[in-house]
Protein backbone atom coordinates (compact mmCIF):
# COMPACT_ATOMS: atom_id res chain seq x y z
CA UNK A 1 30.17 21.79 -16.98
CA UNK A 2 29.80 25.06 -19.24
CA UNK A 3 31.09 23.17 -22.48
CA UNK A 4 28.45 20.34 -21.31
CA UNK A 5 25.55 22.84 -20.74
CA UNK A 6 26.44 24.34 -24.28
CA UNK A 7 25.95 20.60 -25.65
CA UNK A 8 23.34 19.90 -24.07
CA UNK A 9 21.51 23.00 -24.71
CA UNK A 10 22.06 22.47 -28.74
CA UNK A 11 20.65 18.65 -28.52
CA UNK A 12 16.90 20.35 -26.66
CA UNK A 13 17.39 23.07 -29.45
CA UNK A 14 17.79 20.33 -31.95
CA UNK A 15 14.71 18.69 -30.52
CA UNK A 16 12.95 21.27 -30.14
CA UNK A 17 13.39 22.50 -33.97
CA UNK A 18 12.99 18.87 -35.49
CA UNK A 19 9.62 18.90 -33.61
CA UNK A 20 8.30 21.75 -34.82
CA UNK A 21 9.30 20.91 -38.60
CA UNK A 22 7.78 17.69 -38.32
CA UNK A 23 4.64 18.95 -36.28
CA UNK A 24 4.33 21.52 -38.48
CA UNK A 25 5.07 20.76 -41.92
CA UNK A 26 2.86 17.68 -40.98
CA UNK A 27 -0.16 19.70 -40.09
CA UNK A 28 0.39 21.93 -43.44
CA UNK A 29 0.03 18.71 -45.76
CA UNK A 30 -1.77 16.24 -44.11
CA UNK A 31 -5.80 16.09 -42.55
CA UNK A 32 -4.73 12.13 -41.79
CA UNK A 33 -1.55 13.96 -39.45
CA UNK A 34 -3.76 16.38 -38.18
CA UNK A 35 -6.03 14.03 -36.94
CA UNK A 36 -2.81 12.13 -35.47
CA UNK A 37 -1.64 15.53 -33.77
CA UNK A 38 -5.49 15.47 -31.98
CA UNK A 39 -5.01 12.08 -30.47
CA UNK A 40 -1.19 12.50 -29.49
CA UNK A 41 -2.34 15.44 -27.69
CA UNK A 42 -5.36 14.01 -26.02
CA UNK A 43 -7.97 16.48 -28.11
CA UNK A 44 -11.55 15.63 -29.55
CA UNK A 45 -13.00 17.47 -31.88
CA UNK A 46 -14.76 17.26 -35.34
CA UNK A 47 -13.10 18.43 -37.85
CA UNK A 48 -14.22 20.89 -40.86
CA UNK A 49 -12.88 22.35 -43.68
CA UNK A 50 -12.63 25.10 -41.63
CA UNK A 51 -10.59 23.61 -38.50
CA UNK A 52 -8.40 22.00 -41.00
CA UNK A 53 -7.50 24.75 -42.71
CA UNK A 54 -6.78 26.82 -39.68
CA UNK A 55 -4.50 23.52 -38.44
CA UNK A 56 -2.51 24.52 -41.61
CA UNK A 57 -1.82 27.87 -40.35
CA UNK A 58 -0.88 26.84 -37.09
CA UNK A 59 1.59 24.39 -39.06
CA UNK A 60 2.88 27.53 -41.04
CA UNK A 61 3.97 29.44 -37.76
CA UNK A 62 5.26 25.92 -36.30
CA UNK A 63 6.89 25.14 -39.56
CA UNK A 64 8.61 28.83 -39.02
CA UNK A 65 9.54 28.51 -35.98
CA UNK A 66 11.34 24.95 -36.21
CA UNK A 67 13.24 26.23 -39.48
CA UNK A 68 14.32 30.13 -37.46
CA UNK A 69 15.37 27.54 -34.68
CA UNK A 70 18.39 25.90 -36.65
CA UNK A 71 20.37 29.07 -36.07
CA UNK A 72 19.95 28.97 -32.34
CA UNK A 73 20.62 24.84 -32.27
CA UNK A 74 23.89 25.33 -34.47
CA UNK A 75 25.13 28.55 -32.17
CA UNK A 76 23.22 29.34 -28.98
CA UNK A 77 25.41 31.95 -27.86
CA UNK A 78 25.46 33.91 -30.77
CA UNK A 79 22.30 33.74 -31.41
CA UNK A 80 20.71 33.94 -27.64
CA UNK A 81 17.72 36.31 -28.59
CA UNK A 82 16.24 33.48 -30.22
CA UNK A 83 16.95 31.12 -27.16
CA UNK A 84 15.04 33.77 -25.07
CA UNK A 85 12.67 33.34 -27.44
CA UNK A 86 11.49 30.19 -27.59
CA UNK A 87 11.92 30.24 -24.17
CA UNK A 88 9.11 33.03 -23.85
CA UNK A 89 6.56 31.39 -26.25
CA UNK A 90 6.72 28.25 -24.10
CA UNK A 91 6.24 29.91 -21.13
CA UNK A 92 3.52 31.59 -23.21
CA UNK A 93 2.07 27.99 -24.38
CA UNK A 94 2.30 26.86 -20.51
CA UNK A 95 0.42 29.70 -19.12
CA UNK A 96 -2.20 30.26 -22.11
CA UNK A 97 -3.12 26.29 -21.09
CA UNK A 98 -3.85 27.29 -17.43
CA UNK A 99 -5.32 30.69 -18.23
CA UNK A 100 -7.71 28.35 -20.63
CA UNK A 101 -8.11 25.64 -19.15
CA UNK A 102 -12.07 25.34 -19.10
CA UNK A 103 -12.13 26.67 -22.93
CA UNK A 104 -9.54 23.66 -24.28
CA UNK A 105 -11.64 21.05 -21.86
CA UNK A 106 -14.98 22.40 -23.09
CA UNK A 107 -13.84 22.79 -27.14
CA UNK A 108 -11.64 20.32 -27.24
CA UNK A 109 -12.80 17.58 -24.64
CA UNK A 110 -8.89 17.98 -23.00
CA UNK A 111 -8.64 16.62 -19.43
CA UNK A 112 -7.83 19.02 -17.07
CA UNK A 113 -4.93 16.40 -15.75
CA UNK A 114 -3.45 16.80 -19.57
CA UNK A 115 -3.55 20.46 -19.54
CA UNK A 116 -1.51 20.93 -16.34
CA UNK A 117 0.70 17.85 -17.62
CA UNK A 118 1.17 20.07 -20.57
CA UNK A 119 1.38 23.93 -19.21
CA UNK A 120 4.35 22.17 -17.17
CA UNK A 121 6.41 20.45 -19.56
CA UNK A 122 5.99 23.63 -21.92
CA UNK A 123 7.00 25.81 -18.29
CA UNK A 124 9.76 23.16 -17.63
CA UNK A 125 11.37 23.37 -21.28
CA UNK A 126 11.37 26.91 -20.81
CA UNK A 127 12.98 27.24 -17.53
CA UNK A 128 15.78 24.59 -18.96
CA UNK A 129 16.34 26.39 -21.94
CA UNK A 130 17.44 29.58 -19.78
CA UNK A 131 19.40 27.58 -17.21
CA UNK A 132 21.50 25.97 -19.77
CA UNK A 133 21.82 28.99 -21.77
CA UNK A 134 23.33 31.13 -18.88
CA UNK A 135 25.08 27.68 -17.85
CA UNK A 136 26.67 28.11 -21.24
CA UNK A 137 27.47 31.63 -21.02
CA UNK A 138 28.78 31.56 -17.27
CA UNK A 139 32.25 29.69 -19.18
CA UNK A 140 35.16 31.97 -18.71
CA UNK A 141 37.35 33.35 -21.37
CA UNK A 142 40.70 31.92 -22.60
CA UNK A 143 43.58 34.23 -22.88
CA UNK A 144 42.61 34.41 -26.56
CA UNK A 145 38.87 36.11 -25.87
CA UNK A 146 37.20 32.02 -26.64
CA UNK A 147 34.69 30.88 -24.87
């Protein structure tokens, strides 16, 4: 199961990097995709030169974090700070939804429905992240010191 955890964990790593890149360098380039990004995630709002260039800054950081990422997908265990990592900024994401909530339904027209939907699939990647992480690490040592 450890060698399957490890796997596992590097596909959601994977996913969770290709997202962001996308996501992100998407937002950077594109009003049309940042217009996509408000209806894929339920939003309504009008946008401004202003929004849109504070989308692009969002897409920098996302951008950033997809591309940092890569390490952890191609060796979790080495590289397990940044595992914890994401794992804190989604729980971060998860709970700045429900701390929010009435500011994202009242800017942003979300439904509060969506933001729980939301705060728990960022809290769920999270807490799967960690579980397969010390899944992975759990896997006892051969005689010569691998894993």
């Amino acid at each position: 199961m450890n060698g399957q955890s490890l796997r596992i964990l590097q596909v959601l790593l994977w996913v969770v990097c290709a997202s962001h890149i996308i996501i992100g360098g998407g937002i950077m380039i594109s009003p049309a995709f940042q217009q996509q990004m408000e209806a894929a995630y339920g939003a309504s709002m009008v946008w401004t030169d202003e929004l849109s260039y504070l989308a692009r800054i969002l897409g920098v950081f996302m951008l950033g974090f997809g591309v940092v990422g890569i390490a952890a997908a191609i060796d979790p265990l080495r590289y397990r700070v940044l595992v914890y990592g994401f794992a804190g900024v989604m729980l971060i994401r998860a709970g700045q939804r429900i701390v929010h909530q009435n500011e994202l339904q009242v800017a942003f027209g979300l439904d509060a429905g969506r933001l729980w939907l939301n705060a728990a699939f960022f809290a769920l990647l999270a807490i799967a992240l960690i579980v397969l992480l010390h899944l992975a690490t759990s896997q006892p040592r051969s005689a010569s010191g691998e894993r």
